[in-house]
Every structure is written in C-alpha cells, then in structure tokens.
N, C-alpha and C. Protein backbone atom coordinates (compact mmCIF):
# COMPACT_ATOMS: atom_id res chain seq x y z
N UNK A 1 62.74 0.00 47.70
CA UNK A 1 62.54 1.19 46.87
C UNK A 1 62.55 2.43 47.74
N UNK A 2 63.56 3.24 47.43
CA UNK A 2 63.13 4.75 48.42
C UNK A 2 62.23 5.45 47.23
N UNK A 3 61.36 6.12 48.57
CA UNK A 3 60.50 7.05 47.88
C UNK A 3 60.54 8.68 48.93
N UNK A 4 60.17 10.05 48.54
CA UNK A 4 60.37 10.76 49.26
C UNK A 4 59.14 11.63 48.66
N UNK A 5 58.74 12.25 50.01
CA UNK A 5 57.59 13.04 49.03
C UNK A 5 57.85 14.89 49.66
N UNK A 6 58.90 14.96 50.51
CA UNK A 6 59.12 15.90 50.88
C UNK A 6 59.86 17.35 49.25
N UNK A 7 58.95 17.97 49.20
CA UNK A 7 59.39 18.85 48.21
C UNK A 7 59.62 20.35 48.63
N UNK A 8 60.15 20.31 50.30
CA UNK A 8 60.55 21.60 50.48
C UNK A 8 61.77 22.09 50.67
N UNK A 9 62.13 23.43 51.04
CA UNK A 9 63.96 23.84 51.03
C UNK A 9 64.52 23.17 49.88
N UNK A 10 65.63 22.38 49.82
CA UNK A 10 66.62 22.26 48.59
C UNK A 10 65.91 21.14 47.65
N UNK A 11 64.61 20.47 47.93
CA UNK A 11 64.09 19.36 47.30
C UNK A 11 63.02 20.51 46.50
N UNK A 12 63.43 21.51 46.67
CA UNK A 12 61.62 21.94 46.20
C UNK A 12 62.33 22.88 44.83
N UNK A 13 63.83 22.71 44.83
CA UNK A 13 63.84 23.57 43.55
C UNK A 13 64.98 22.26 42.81
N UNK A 14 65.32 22.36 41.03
CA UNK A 14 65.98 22.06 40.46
C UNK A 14 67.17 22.50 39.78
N UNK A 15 68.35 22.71 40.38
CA UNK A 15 69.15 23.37 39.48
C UNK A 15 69.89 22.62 37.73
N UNK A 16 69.14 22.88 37.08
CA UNK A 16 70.11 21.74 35.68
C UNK A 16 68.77 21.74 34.66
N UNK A 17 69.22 20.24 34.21
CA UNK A 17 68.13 19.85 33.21
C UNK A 17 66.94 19.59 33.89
N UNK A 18 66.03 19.07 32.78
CA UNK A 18 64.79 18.74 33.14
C UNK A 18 65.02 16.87 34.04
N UNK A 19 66.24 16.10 32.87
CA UNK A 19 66.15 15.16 33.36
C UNK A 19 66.39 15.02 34.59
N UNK A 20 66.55 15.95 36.02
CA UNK A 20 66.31 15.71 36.86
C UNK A 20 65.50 15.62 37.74
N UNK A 21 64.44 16.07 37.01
CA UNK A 21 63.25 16.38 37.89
C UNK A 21 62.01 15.03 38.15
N UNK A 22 62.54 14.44 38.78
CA UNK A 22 62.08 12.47 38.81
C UNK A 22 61.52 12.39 39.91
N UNK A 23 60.95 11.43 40.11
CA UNK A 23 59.68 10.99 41.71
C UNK A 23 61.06 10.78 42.59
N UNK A 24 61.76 10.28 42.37
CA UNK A 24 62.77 10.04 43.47
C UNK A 24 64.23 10.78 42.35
N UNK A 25 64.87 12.06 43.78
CA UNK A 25 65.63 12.59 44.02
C UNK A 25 67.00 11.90 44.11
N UNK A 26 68.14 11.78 43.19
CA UNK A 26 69.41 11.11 43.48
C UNK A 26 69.70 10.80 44.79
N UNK A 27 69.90 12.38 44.81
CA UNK A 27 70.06 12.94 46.39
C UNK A 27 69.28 11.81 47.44
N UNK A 28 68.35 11.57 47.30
CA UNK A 28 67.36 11.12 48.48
C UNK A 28 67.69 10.17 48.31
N UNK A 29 68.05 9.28 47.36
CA UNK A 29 68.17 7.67 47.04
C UNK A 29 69.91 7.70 48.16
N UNK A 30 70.70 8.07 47.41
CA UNK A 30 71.83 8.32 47.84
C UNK A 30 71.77 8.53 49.57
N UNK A 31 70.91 9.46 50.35
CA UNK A 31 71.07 9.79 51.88
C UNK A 31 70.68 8.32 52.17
N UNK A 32 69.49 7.44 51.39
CA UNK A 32 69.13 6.22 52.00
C UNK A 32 70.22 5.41 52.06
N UNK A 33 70.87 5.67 51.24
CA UNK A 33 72.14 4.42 50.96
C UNK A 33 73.17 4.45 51.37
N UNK A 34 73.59 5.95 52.03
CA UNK A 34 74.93 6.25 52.78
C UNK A 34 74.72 5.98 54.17
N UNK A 35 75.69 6.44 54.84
CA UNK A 35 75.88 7.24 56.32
C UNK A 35 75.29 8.46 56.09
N UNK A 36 75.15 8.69 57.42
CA UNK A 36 75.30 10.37 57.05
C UNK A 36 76.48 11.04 57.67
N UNK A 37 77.75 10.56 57.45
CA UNK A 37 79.00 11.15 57.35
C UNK A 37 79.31 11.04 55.70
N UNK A 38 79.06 9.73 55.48
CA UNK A 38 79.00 9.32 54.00
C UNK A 38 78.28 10.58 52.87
N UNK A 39 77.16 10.80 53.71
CA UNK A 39 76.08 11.54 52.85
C UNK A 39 76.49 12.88 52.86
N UNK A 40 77.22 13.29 54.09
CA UNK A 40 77.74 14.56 54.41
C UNK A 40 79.02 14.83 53.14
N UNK A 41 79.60 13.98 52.94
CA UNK A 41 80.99 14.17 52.31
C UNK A 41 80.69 14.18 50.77
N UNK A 42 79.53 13.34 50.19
CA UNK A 42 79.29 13.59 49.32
C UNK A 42 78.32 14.90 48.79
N UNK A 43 77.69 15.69 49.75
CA UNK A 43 76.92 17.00 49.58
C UNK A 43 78.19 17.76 49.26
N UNK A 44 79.22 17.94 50.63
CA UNK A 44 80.18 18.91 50.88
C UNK A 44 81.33 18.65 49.55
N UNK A 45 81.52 17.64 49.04
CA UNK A 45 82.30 17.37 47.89
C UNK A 45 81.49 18.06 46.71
N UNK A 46 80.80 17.81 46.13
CA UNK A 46 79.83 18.54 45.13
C UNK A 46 79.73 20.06 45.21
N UNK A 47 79.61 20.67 46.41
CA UNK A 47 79.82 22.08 47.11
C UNK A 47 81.32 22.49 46.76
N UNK A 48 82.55 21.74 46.91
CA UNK A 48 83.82 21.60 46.58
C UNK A 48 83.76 21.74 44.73
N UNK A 49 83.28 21.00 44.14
CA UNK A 49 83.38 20.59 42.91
C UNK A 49 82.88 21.57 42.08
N UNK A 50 81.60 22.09 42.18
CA UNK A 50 80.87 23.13 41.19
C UNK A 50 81.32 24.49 41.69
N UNK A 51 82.62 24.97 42.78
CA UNK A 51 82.59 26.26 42.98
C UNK A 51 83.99 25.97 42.55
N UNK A 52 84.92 25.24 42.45
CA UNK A 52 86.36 25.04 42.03
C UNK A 52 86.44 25.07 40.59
N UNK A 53 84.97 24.49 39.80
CA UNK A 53 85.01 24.57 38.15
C UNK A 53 84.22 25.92 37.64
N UNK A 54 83.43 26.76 38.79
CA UNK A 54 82.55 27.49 37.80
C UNK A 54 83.24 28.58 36.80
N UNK A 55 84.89 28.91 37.00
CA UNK A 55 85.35 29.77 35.96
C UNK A 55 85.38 29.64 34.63
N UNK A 56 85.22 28.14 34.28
CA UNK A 56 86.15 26.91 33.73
C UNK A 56 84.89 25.98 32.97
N UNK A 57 83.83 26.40 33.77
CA UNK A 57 82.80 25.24 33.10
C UNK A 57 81.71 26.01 32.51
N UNK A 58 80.70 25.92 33.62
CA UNK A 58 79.73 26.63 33.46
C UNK A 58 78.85 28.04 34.14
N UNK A 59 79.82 28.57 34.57
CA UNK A 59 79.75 29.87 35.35
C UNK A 59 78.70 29.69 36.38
N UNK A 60 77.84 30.95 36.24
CA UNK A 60 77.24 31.22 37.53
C UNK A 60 76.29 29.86 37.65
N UNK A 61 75.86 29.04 36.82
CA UNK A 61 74.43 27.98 36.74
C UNK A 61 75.69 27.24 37.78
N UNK A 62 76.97 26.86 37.50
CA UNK A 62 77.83 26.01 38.82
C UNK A 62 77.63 26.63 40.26
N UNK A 63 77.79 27.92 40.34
CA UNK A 63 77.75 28.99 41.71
C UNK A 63 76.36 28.48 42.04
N UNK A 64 75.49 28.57 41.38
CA UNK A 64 73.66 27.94 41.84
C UNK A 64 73.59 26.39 42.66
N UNK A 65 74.17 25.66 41.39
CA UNK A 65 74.65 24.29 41.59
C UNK A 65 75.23 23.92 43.43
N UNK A 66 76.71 24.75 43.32
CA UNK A 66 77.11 25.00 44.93
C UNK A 66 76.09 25.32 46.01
N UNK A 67 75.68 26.74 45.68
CA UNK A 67 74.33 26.75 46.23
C UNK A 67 73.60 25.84 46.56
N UNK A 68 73.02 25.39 45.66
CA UNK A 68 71.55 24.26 45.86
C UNK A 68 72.48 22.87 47.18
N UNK A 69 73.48 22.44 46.39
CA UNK A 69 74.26 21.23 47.54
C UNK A 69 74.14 21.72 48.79
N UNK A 70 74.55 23.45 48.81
CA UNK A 70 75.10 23.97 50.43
C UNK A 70 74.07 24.10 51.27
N UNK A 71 72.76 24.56 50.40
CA UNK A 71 71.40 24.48 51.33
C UNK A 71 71.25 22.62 51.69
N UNK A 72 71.45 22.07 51.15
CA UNK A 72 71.09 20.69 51.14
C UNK A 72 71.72 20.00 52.26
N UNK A 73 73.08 20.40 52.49
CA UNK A 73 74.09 20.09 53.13
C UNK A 73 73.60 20.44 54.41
N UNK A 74 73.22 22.36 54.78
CA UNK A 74 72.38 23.17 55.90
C UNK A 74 71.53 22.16 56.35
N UNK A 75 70.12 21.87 55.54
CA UNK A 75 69.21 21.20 56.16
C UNK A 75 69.64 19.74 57.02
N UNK A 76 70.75 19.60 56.34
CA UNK A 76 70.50 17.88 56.75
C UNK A 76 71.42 17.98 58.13
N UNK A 77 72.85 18.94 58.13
CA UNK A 77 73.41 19.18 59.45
C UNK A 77 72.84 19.75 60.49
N UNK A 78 71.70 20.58 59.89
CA UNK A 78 70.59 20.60 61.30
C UNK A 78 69.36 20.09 61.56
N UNK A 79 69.34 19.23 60.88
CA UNK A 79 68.18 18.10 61.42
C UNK A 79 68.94 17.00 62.25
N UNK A 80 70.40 17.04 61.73
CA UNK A 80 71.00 15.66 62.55
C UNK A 80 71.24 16.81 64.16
N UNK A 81 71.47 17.96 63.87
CA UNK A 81 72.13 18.77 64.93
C UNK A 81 70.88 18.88 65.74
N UNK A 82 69.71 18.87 65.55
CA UNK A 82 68.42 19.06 66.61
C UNK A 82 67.83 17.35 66.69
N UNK A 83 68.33 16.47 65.99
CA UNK A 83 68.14 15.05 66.38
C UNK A 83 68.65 14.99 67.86
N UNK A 84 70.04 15.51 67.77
CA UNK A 84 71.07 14.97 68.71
C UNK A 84 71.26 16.24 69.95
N UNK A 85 70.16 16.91 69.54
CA UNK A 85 70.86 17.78 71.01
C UNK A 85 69.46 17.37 71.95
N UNK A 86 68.34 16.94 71.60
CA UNK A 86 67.21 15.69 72.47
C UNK A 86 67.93 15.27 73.34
C-alpha cells in the first residue's frame, strides 16, 4: 500500500474536482510504481497535454492544471538533482 503524508508544494493544493482530493495522491501512487525517468515522462507529458488542449477544452483551469504538473515535475527534478550532486 503507498501512503504519503507529505502535503506541501504541489501535494498541498488540488487543481479539478473534489474527487481528487484522497489519502493517497495518483501522483504519489504512480512515483511509487514508476522510475523516475518513467515518473518524469509522465509529469512532463501531462505538462504537454493540458497546455496543447487549453484553447480547445477547458481554458485557463488546463493552464493551472500545466501549472500544478510543472511545479510537481520542479520538485521532484530537484530532489533527484540534490540526491545526486552528494
């Protein structure tokens, strides 16, 4: 079972419905279950996805959407980036 109790930077806000707002984070289930090249491609794809549809879909709440992935994406390339420069 992943569990995460970290609710700060991109975990600490919700962009969408309510039904996302759950004890465990997609997102978090998903980083447990990838790589993190894996995990990388799927942040940076989603970042790809909600800024290529927001004319088309759902406007600026997609631009947020991008947003929220790109901070998500930030945190996690520099936690691996200060893992690895140790």
């Amino acid at each position: 079972m992943v569990t995460t109790t970290d609710r700060s930077g991109a975990n600490s806000m919700q962009i969408g419905g309510e039904h996302y707002k759950k004890l465990i984070q997609p997102w978090d289930a998903m980083e447990c279950w990838m790589s993190p090249e894996q995990f990388e491609g799927f942040l940076r794809g989603n970042v790809i996805k909600y800024i290529a549809r927001y004319k088309d879909k759902d406007g600026m709440k997609d631009v947020h959407k991008a947003k929220h992935y790109l901070e998500k994406l930030l945190e996690c390339l520099e936690t691996h980036f200060n893992t690895t420069q140790k």
